[in-house]
C-alpha atoms as a PDB file:
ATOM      1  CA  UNK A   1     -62.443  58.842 -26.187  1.00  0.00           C
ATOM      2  CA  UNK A   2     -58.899  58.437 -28.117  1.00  0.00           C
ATOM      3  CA  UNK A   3     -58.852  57.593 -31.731  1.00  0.00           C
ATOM      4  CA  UNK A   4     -55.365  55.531 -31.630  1.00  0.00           C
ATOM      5  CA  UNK A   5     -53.570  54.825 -34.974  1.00  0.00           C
ATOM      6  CA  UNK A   6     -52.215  51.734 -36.127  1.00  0.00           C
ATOM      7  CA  UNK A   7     -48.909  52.955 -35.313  1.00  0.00           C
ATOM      8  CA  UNK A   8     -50.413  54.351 -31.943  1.00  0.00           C
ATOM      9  CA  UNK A   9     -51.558  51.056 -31.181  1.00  0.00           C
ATOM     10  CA  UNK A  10     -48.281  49.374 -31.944  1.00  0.00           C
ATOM     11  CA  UNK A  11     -46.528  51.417 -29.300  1.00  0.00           C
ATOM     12  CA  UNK A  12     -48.901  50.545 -27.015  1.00  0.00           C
ATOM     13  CA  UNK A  13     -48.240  46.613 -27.987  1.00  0.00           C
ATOM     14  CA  UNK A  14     -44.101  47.509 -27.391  1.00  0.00           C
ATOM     15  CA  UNK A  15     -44.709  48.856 -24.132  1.00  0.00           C
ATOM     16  CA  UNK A  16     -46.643  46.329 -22.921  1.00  0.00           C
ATOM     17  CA  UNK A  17     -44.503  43.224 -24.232  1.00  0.00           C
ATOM     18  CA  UNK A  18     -41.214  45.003 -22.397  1.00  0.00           C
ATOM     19  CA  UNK A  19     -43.485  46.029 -19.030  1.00  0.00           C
ATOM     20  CA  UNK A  20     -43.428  42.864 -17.910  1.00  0.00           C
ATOM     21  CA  UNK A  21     -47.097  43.272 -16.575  1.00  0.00           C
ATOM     22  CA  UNK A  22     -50.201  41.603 -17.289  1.00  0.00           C
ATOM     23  CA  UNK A  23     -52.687  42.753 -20.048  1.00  0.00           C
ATOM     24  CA  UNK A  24     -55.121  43.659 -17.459  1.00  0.00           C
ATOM     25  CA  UNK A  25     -52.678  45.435 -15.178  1.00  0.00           C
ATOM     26  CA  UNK A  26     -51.130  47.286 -18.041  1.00  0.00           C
ATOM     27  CA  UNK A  27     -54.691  48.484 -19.249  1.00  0.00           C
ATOM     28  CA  UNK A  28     -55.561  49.766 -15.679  1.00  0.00           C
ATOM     29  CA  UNK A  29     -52.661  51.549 -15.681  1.00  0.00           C
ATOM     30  CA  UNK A  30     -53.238  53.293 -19.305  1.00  0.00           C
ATOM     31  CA  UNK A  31     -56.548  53.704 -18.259  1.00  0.00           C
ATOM     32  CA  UNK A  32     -57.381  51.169 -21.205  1.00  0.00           C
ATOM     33  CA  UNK A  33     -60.074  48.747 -21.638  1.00  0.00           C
ATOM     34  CA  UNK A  34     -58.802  45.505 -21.319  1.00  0.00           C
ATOM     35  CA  UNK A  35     -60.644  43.162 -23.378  1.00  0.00           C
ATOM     36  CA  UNK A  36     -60.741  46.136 -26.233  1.00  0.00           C
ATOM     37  CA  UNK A  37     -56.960  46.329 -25.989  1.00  0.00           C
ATOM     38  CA  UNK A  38     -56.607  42.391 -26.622  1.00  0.00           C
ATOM     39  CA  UNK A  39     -58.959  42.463 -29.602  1.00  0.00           C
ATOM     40  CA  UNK A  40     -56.901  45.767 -30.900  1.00  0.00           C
ATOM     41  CA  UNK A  41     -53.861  43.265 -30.891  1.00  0.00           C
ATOM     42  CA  UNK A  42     -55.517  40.784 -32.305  1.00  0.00           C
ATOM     43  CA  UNK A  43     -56.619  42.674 -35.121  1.00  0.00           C
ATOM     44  CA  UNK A  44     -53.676  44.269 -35.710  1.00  0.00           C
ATOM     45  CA  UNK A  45     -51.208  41.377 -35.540  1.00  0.00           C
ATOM     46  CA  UNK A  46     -52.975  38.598 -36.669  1.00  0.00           C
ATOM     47  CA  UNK A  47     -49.498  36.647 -37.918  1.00  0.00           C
ATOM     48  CA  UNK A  48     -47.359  37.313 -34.836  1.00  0.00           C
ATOM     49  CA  UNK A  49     -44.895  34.680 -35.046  1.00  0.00           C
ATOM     50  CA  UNK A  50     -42.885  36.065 -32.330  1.00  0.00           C
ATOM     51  CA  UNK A  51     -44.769  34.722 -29.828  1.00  0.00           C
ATOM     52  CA  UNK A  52     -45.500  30.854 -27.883  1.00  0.00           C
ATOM     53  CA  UNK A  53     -46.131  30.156 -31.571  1.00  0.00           C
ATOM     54  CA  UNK A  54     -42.973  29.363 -32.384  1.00  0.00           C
ATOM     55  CA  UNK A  55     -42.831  26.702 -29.680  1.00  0.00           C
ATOM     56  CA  UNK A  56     -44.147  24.569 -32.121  1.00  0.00           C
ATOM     57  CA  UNK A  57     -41.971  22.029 -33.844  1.00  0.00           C
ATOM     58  CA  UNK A  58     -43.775  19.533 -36.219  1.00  0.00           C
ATOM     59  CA  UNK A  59     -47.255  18.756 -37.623  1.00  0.00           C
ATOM     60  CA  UNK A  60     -46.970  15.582 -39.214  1.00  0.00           C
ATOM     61  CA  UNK A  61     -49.694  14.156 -40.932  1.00  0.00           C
ATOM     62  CA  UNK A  62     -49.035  10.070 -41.647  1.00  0.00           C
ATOM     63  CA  UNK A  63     -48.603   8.527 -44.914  1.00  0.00           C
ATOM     64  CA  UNK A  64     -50.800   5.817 -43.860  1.00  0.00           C
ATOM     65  CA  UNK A  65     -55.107   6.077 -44.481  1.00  0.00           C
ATOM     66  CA  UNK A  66     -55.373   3.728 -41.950  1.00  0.00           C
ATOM     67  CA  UNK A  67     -53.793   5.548 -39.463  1.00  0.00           C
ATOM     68  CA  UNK A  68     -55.095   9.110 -40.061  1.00  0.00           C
ATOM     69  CA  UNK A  69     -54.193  11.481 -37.544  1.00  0.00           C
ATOM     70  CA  UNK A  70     -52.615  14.387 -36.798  1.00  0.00           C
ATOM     71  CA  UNK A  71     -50.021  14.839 -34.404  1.00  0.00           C
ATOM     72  CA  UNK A  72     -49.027  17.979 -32.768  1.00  0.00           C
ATOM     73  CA  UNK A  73     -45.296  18.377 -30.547  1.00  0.00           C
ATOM     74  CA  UNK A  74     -44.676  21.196 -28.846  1.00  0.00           C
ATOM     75  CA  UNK A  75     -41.277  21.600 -27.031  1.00  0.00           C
ATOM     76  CA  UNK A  76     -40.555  18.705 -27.153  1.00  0.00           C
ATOM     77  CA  UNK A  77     -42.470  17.762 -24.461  1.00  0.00           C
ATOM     78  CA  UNK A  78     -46.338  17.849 -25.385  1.00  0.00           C
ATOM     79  CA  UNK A  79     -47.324  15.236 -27.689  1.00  0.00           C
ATOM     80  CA  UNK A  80     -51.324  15.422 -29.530  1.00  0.00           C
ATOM     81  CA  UNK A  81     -52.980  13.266 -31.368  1.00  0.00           C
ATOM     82  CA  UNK A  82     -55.969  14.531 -33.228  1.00  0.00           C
ATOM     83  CA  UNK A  83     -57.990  12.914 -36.306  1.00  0.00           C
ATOM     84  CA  UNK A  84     -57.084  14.266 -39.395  1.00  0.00           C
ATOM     85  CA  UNK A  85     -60.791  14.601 -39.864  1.00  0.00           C
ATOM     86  CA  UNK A  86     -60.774  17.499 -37.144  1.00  0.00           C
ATOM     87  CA  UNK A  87     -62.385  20.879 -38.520  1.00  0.00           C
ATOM     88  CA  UNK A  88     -59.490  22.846 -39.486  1.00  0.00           C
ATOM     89  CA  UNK A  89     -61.007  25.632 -37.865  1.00  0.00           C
ATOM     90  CA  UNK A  90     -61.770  23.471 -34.545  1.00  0.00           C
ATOM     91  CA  UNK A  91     -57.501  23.272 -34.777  1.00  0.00           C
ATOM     92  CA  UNK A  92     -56.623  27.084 -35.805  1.00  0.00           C
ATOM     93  CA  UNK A  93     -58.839  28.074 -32.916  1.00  0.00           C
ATOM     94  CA  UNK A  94     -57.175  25.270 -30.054  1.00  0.00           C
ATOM     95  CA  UNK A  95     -53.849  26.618 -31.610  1.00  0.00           C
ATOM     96  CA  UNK A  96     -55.014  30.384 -31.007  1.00  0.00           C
ATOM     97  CA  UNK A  97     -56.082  29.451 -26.916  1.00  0.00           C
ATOM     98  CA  UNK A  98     -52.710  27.990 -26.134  1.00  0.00           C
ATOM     99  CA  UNK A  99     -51.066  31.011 -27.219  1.00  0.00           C
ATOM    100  CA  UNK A 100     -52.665  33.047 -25.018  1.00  0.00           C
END
């Protein structure tokens, strides 16, 4: 088994972002463990704003009680409404899946 550095690691990240390939398809090809290689990146670059992230324009929260929710735009497009009573964790996690 390889003991990869943090810096080894990052490479790894590079090369996959400009291979254009899958996680999974890049890992066979490495002869890497998928699922381990996703955790590595999460681990390692936990604020990654570079990514579908960024897609996001506005979290507004109202100034009305009465009203309280959350809404969440993305591109634009995508409009959610959530109550602002939500778990905040509940919302990091959603936010987490629909990067990918």
């Amino acid at each position: 088994m390889n003991r990869r550095t943090k810096s080894d690691w990052q490479a790894l990240f590079n090369e996959h972002k400009q291979s254009g390939l899958t996680a999974v398809a890049f890992c066979q090809e490495r002869n890497l463990n998928p699922k381990y290689f996703c955790l590595r990146r999460k681990q390692l670059q936990p604020n990654n704003k570079n990514t579908a992230a960024s897609a996001f324009t506005a979290v507004t929260l109202p100034s009305s009680s009465a009203t309280s929710m959350i809404e969440l735009q993305i591109n634009d497009t995508v409009k959610l409404s959530l109550p602002q009573t939500i778990s905040p964790a509940w919302l990091v996690d959603f936010i987490h899946q629909l990067r990918g």
